[in-house]
Protein backbone atom coordinates (compact mmCIF):
# COMPACT_ATOMS: atom_id res chain seq x y z
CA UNK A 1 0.00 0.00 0.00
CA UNK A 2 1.62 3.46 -0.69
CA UNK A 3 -0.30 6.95 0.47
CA UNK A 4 -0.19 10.02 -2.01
CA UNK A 5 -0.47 13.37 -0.58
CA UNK A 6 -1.58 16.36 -2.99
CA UNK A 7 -3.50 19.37 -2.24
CA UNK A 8 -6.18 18.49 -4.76
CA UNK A 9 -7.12 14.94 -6.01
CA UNK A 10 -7.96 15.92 -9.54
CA UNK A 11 -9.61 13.16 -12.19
CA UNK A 12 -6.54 13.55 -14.07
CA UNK A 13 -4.16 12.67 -11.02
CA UNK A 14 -6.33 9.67 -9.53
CA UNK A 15 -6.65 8.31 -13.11
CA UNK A 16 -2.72 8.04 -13.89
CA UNK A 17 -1.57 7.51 -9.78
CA UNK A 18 -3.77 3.96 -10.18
CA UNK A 19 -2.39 3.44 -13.80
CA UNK A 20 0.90 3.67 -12.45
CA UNK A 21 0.77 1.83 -9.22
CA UNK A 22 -2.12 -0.53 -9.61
CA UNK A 23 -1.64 -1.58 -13.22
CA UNK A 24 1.70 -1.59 -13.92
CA UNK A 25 3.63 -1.85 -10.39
CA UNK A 26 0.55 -4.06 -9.28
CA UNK A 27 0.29 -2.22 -5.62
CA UNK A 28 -2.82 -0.41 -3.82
CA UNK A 29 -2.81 3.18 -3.56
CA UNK A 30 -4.38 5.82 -0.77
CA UNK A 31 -4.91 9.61 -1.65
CA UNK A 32 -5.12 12.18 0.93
CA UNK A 33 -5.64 15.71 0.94
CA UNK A 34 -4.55 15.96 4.85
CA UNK A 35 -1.29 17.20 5.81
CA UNK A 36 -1.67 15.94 9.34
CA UNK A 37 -2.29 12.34 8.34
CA UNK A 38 0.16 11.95 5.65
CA UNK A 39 3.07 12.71 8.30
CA UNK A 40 1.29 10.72 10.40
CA UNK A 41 1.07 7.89 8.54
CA UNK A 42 3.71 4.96 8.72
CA UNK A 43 3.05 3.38 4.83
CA UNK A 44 5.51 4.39 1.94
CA UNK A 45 4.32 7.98 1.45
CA UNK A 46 4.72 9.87 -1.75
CA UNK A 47 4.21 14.09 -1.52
CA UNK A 48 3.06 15.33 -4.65
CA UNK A 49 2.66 19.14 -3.75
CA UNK A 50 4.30 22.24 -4.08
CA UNK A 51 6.10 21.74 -0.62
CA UNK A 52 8.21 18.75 0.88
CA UNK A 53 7.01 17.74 4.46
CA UNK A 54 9.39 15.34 5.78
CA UNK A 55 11.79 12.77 4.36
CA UNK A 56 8.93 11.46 2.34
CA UNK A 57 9.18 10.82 -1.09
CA UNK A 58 8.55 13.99 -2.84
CA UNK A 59 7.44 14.81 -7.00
CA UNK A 60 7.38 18.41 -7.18
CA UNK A 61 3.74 18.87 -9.65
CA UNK A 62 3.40 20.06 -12.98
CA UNK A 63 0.16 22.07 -12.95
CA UNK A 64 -1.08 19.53 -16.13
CA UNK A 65 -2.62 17.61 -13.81
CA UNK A 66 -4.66 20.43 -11.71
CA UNK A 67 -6.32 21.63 -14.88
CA UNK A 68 -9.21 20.97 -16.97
CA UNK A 69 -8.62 22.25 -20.12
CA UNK A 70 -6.37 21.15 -23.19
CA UNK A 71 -3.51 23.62 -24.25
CA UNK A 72 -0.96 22.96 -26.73
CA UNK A 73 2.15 21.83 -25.22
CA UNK A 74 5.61 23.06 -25.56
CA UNK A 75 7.31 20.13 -24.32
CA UNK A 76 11.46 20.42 -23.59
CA UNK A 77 13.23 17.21 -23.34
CA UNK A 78 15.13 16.58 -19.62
CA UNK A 79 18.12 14.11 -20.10
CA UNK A 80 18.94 13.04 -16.60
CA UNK A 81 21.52 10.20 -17.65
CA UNK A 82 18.94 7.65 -18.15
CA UNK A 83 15.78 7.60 -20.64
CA UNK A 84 14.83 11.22 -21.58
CA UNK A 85 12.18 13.01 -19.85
CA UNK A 86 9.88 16.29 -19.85
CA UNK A 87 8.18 17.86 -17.40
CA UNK A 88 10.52 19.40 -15.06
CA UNK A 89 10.25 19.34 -11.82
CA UNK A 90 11.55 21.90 -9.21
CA UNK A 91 15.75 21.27 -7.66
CA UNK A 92 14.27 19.82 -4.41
CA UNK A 93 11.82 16.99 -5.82
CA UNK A 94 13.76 13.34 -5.68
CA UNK A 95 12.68 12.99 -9.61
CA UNK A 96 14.28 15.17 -12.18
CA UNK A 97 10.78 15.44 -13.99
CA UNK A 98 7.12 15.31 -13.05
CA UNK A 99 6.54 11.24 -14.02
CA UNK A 100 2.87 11.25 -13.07
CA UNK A 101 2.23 14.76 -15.75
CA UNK A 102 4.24 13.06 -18.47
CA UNK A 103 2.83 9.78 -18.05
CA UNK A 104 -0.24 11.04 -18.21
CA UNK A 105 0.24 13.16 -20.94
CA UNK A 106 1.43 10.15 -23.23
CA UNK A 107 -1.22 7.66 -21.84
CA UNK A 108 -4.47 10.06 -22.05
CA UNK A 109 -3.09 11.05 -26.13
CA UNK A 110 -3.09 14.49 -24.83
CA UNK A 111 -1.55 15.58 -28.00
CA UNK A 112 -3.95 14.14 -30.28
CA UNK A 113 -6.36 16.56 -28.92
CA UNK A 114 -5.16 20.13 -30.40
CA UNK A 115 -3.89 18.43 -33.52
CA UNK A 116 -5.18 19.67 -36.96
CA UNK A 117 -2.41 18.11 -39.44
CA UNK A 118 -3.59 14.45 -39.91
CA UNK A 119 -2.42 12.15 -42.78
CA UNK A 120 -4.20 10.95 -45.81
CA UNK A 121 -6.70 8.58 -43.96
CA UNK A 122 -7.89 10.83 -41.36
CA UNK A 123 -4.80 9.67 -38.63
CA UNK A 124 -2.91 11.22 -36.02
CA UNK A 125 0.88 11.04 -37.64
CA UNK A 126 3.44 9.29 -35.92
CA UNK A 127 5.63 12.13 -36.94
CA UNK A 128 3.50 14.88 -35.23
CA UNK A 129 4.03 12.99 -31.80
CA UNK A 130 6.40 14.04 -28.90
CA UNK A 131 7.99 10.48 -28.11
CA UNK A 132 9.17 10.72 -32.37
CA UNK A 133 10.46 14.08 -31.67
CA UNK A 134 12.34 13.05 -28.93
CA UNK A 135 13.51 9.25 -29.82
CA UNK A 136 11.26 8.10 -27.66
CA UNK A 137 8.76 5.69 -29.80
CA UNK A 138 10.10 2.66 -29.74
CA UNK A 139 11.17 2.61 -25.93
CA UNK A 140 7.82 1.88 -23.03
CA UNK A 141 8.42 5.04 -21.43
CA UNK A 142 5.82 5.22 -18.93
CA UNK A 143 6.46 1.54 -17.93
CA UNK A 144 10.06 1.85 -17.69
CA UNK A 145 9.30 5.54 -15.15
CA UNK A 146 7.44 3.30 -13.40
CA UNK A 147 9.77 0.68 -12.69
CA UNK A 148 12.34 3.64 -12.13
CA UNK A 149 10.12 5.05 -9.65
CA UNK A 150 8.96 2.05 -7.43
CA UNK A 151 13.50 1.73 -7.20
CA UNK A 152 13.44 5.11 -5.71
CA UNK A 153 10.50 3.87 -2.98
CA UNK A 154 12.03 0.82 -2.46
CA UNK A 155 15.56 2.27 -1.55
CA UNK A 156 13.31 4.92 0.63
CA UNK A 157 11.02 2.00 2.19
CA UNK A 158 12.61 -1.46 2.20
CA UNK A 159 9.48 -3.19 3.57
CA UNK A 160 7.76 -2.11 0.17
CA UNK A 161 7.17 -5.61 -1.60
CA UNK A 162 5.88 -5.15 -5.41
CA UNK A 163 5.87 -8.34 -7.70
CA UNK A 164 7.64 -8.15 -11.28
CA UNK A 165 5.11 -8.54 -13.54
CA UNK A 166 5.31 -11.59 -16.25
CA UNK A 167 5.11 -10.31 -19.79
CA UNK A 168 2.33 -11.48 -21.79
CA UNK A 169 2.27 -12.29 -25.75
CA UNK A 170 -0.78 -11.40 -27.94
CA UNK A 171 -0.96 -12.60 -31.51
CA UNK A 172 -3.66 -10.86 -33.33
CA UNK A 173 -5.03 -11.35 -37.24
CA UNK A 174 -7.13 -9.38 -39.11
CA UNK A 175 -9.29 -10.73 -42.14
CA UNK A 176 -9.85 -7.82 -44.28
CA UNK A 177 -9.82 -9.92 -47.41
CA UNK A 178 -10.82 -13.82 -46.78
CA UNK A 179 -9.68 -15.10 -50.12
CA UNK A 180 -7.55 -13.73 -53.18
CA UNK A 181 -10.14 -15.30 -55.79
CA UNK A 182 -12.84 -17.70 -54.20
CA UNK A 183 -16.19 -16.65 -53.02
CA UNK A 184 -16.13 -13.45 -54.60
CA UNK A 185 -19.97 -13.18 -57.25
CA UNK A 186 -19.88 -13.37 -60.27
CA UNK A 187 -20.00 -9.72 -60.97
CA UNK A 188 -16.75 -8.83 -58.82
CA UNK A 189 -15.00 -12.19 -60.41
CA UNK A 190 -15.81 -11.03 -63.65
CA UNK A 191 -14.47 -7.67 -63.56
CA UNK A 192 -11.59 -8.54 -61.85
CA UNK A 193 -10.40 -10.41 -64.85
CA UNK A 194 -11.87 -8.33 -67.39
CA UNK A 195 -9.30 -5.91 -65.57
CA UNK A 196 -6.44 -8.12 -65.35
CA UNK A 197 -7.33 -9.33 -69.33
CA UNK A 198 -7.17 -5.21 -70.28
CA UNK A 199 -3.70 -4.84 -68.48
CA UNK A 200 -2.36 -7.59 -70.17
CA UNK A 201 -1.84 -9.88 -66.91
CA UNK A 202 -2.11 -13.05 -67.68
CA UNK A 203 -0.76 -14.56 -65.09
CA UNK A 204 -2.98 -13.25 -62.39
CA UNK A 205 -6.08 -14.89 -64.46
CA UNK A 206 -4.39 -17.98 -65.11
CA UNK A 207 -3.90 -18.24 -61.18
CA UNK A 208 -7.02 -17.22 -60.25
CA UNK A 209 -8.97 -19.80 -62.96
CA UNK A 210 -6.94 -22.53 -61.51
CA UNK A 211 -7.64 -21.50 -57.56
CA UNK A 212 -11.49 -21.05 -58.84
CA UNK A 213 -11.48 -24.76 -60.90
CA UNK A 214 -9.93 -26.14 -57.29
CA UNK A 215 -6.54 -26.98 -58.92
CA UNK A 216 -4.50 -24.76 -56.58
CA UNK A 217 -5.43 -23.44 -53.22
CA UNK A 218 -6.51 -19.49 -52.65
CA UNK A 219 -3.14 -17.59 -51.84
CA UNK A 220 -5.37 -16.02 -49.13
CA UNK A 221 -6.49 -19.36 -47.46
CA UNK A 222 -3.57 -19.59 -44.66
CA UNK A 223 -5.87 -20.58 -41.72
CA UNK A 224 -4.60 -24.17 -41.44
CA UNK A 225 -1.62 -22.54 -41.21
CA UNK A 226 -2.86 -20.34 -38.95
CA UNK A 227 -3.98 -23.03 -36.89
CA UNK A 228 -1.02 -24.93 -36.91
CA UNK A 229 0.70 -21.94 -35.80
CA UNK A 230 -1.21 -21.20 -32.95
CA UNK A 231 -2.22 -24.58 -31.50
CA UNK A 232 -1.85 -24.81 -27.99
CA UNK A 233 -1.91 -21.35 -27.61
CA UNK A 234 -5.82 -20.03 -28.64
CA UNK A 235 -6.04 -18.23 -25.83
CA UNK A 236 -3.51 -15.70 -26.72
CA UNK A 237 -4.89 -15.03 -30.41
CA UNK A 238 -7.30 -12.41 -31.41
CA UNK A 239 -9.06 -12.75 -34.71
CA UNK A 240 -10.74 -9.37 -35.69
CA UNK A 241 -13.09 -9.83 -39.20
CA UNK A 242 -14.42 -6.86 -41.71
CA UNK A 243 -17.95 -7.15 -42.15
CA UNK A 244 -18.48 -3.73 -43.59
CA UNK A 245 -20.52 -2.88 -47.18
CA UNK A 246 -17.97 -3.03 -50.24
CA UNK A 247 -16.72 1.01 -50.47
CA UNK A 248 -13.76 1.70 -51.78
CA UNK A 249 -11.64 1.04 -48.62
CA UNK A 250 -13.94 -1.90 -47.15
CA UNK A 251 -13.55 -4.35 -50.14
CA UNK A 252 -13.64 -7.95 -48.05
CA UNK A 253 -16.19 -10.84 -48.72
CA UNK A 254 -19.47 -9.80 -48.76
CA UNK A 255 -20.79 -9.97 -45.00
CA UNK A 256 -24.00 -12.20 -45.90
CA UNK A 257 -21.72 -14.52 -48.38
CA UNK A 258 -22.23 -18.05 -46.81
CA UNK A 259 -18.52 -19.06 -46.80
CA UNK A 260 -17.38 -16.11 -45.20
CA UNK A 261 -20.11 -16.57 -42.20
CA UNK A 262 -19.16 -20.03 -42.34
CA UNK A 263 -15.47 -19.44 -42.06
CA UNK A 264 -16.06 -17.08 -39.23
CA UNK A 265 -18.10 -19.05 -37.09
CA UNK A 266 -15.13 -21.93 -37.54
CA UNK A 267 -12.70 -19.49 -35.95
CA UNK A 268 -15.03 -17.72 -33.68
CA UNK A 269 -15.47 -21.49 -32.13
CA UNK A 270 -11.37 -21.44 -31.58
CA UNK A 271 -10.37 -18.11 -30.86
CA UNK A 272 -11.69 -15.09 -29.10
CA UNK A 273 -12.56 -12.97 -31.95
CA UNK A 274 -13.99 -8.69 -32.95
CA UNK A 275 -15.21 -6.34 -34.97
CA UNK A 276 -13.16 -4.53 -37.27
CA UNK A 277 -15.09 -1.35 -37.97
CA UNK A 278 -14.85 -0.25 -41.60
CA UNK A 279 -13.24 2.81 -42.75
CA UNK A 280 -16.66 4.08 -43.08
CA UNK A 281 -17.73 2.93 -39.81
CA UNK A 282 -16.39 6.60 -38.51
CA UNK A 283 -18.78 8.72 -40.59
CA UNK A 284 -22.18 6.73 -40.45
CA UNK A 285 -22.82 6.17 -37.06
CA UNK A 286 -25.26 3.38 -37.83
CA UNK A 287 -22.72 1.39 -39.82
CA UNK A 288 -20.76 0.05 -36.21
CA UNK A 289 -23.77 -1.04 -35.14
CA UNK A 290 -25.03 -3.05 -37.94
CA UNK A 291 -21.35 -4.92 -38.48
CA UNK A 292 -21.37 -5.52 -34.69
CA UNK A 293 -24.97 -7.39 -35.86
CA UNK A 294 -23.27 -9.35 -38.32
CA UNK A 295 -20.84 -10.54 -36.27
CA UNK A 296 -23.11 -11.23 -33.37
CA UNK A 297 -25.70 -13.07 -35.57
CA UNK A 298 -22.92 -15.60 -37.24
CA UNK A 299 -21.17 -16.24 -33.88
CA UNK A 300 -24.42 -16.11 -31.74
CA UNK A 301 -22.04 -14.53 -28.74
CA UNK A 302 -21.56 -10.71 -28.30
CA UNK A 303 -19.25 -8.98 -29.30
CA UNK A 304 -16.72 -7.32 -26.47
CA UNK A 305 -13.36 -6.75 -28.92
CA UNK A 306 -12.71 -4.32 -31.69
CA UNK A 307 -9.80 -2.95 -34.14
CA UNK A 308 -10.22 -0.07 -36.30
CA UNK A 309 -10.24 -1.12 -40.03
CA UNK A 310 -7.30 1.19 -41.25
CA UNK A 311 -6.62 1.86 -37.99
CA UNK A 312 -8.57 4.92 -38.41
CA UNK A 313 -8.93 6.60 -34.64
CA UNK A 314 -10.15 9.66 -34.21
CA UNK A 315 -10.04 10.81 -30.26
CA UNK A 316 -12.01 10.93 -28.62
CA UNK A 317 -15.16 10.26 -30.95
CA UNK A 318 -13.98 6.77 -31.98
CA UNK A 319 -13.68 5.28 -28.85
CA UNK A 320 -17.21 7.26 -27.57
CA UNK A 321 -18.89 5.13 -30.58
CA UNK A 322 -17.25 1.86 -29.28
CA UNK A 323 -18.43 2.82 -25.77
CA UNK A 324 -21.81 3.43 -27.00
CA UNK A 325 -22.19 0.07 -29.65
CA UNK A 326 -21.46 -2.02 -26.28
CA UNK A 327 -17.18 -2.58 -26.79
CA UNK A 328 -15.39 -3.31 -23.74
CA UNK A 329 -11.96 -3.98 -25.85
CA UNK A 330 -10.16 -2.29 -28.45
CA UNK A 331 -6.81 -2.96 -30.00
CA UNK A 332 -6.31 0.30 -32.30
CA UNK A 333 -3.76 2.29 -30.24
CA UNK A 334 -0.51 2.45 -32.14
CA UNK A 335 0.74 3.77 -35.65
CA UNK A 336 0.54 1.91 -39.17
CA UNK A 337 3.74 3.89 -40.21
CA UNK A 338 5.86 3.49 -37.13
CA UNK A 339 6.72 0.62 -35.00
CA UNK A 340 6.86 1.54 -30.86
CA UNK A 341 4.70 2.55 -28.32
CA UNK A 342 1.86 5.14 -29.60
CA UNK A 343 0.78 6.15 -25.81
CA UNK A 344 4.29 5.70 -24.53
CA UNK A 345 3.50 1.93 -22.57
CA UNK A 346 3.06 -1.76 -23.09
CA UNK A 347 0.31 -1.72 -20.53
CA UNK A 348 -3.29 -1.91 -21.11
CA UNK A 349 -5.61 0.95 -19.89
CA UNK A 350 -8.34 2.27 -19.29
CA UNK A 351 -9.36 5.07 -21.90
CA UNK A 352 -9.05 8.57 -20.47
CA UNK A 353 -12.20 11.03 -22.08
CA UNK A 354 -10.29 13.88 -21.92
CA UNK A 355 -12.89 16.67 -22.84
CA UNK A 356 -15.03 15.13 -20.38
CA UNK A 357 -12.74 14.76 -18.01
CA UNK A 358 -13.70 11.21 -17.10
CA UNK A 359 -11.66 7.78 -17.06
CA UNK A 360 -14.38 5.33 -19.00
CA UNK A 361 -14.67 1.46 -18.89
CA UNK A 362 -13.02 1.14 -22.53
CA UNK A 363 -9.81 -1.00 -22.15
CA UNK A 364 -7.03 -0.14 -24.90
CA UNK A 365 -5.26 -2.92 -25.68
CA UNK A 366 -1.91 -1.25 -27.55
CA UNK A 367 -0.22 -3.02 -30.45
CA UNK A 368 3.58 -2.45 -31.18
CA UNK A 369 4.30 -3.85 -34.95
CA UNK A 370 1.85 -4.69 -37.74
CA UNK A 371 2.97 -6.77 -40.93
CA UNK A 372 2.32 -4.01 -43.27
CA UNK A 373 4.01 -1.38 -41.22
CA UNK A 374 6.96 -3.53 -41.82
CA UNK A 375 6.99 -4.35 -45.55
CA UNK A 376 5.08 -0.64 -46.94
CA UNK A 377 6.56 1.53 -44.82
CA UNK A 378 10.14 0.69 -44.06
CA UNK A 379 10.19 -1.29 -46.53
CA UNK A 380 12.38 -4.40 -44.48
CA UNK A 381 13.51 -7.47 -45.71
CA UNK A 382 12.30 -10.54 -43.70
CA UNK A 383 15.41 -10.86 -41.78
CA UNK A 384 15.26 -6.88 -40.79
CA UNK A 385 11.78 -7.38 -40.02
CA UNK A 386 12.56 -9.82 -37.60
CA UNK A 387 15.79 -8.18 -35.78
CA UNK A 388 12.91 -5.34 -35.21
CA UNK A 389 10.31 -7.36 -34.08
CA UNK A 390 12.88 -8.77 -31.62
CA UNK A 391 14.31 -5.51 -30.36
CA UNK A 392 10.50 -4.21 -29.59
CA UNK A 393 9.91 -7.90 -27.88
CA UNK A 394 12.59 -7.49 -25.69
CA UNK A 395 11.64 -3.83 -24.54
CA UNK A 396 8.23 -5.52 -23.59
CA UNK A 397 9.52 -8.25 -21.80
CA UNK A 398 11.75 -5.65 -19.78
CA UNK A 399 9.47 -3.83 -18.77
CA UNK A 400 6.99 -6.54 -18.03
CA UNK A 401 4.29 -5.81 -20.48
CA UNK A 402 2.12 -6.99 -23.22
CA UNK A 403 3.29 -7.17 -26.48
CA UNK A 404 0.48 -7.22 -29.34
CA UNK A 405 1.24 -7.47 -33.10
CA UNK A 406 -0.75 -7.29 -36.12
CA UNK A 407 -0.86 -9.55 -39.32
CA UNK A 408 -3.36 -10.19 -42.26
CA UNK A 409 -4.16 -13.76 -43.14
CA UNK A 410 -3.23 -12.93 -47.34
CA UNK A 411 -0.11 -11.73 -46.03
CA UNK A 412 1.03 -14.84 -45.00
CA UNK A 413 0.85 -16.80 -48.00
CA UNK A 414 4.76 -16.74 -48.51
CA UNK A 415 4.42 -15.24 -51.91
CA UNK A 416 5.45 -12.32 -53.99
CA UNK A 417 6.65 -9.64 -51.60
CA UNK A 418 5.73 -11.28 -48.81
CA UNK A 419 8.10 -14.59 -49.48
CA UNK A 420 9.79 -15.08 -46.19
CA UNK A 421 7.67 -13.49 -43.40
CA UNK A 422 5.73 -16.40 -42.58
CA UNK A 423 9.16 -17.37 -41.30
CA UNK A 424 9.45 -14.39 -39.62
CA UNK A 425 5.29 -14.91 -38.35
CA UNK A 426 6.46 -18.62 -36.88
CA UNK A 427 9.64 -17.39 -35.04
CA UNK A 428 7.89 -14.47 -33.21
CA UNK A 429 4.97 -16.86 -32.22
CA UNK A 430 7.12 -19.00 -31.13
CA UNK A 431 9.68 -16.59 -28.92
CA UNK A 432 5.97 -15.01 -27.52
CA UNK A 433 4.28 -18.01 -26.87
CA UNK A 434 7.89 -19.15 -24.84
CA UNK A 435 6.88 -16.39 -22.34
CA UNK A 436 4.09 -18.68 -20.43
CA UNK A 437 6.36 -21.15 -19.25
CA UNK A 438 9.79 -19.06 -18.04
């Protein structure tokens, strides 16, 4: 147990103080507003006021977490010998920076807020954010303050217990397109090779005619591979499936196609599984609702779990809607450009309505890497792909977190562009998995 003392318990401070200490150093926490009984009191203390008392431990505040309104920040990085900081706290606190203001800053996307400069889909950039700016992005800042911080109580209090958390290993697919060729209508078959035909790509209707006549399997259908993959270990996996009308970026199986709901309901009976909102899903409010149908109706369970198709997140309105349509989980938080750590930690939390001023039910789930992050964007080979994947793994496991990735069943057919990271899919499944038994 470990008392905080702070003139004012603010929404904001309670919020990140149990983040901090209950999620991530796994410890109760007191507040108190009284002077008297903070001295008083003979738990590890913590003093997080303008004043130090006694030979408590004392944060010197940053007013960010005494206000109620969103100003752009001008952040200036702190490097204190160890990972870089902002914040800055006064010469007498025991921490060079205020780790509750910054962690809180990072966590509740505070920056997302005033932002006007978003990329071609709608998203926050990776470039815009403070932890990019810094060299931050790929390190679990708030985690590793935390660990930092429960050092300086422990040398302060050696009766202070807290348990090292065990990392934990997600593995999470998401079926935006179910098959390459098969189960497609007649109408979208036959322009597809009307199209090919006009471009002069023979090769791509030769393939498909002989995946469509049964002579060669979809390049799409990797679920036994899939399944092979994660046997053992279905408890771990997260299937999330598009069920949105074809548009222009929602261009999966059609959502009342028999072999699609049939395919779904095979995996839904393995795996946990969720929504993936379309791209769409963001501007027609009743389009979340009627996917989360779909995928209720074919499963016959409700649905709890959700990614954004796209990973199109707009703050706070997105995660409102997923509030609203019934989602307890989502697994959107983190960049399709950038590998790292989006709200600076490994740790899943509890979304922070920061207009409302309000910590809401909503847990984010945050994802580090995502297959086409890797091959698009940085454009890595299979065995860069994996040195990267293993560097972000290992931050994780340091820091006692959750690691999350992101792959696309057609991605994994070992083909084309894509020849060699199913390799690179099997080693990190099996270095994750590895984590339950050490």
């Amino acid at each position: 147990m470990i008392l905080v003392f702070s003139e004012k318990i603010t929404p904001r401070l309670e919020y990140i103080a149990r983040f901090i200490f209950s999620e991530i150093l796994q410890t109760d926490i007191l507040f108190t507003t009284n002077a008297s009984e903070f001295r008083a009191s003979r738990l590890p203390k913590i003093n997080y006021s303008p004043k130090k008392l006694d030979n408590e431990l004392f944060v010197s505040p940053h007013e960010l977490l005494f206000q109620n309104e969103i100003y752009p920040e001008n952040l200036k990085q702190i490097n204190s010998g160890g990972i870089n900081e902002f914040f800055k706290t006064s010469p007498e606190s025991d921490l060079p920076f205020d780790l509750l203001a910054a962690s809180f800053y990072l966590v509740s996307r505070y920056e997302e807020y005033p932002e006007t400069g978003f990329d071609l889909y709608g998203r926050y950039p990776a470039s815009k954010s403070i932890l990019t700016k810094f060299n931050l992005l790929k390190k679990p800042v708030v985690d590793i303050w935390a660990n930092e911080l429960a050092g300086k109580l422990r040398d302060k209090y050696p009766q202070l217990i807290l348990r090292k958390r065990k990392p934990l290993f997600i593995s999470t697919i998401d079926i935006d397109n179910a098959w390459a060729y098969r189960h497609k209508g007649f109408w979208r078959t036959g322009g597809a090779i009307a199209k090919a035909l006009l471009k002069g790509n023979f090769a791509e209707v030769a393939n498909r005619v002989k995946v469509l006549t049964g002579k060669e399997q979809d390049p799409y259908d990797t679920y036994s591979f899939l399944n092979d993959v994660f046997s053992g270990h279905e408890k771990q996996t997260r299937f999330f499936f598009l069920l949105g009308n074809y548009a222009r970026y929602d261009k999966n199986i059609s959502p009342a196609n028999k072999y699609y709901r049939q395919l779904i309901r095979e995996i839904a009976g393995k795996y946990p599984v969720g929504i993936h909102p379309s791209f769409f899903s963001g501007t027609e409010k009743k389009n979340l609702i009627t996917e989360i149908q779909r995928l209720e109706t074919t499963t016959g369970e409700k649905v709890k779990r959700s990614r954004q198709h796209y990973l199109k997140l707009t703050l706070p309105e997105t995660y409102r809607r997923l509030i609203g349509a019934g989602i307890e989980e989502d697994f959107s938080m983190g960049y399709a450009s950038h590998p790292g750590f989006r709200a600076g930690t490994c740790t899943p939390f509890l979304f922070y309505d920061l207009p409302r001023e309000q910590a809401t039910n909503l847990k984010v789930v945050p994802f580090q890497m995502m297959d086409v992050m890797l091959r698009n964007y940085l454009q890595l080979n299979p065995e860069e792909s994996l040195e990267e994947i293993g560097q972000l793994m290992n931050e994780v496991k340091n820091a006692g977190g959750t690691f999350v990735s992101i792959w696309h069943n057609e991605n994994l057919n070992d083909q084309g562009r894509w020849e060699g990271f199913r390799q690179v899919f099997e080693k990190m499944n099996q270095t994750g998995f590895a984590w339950e038994n050490e």
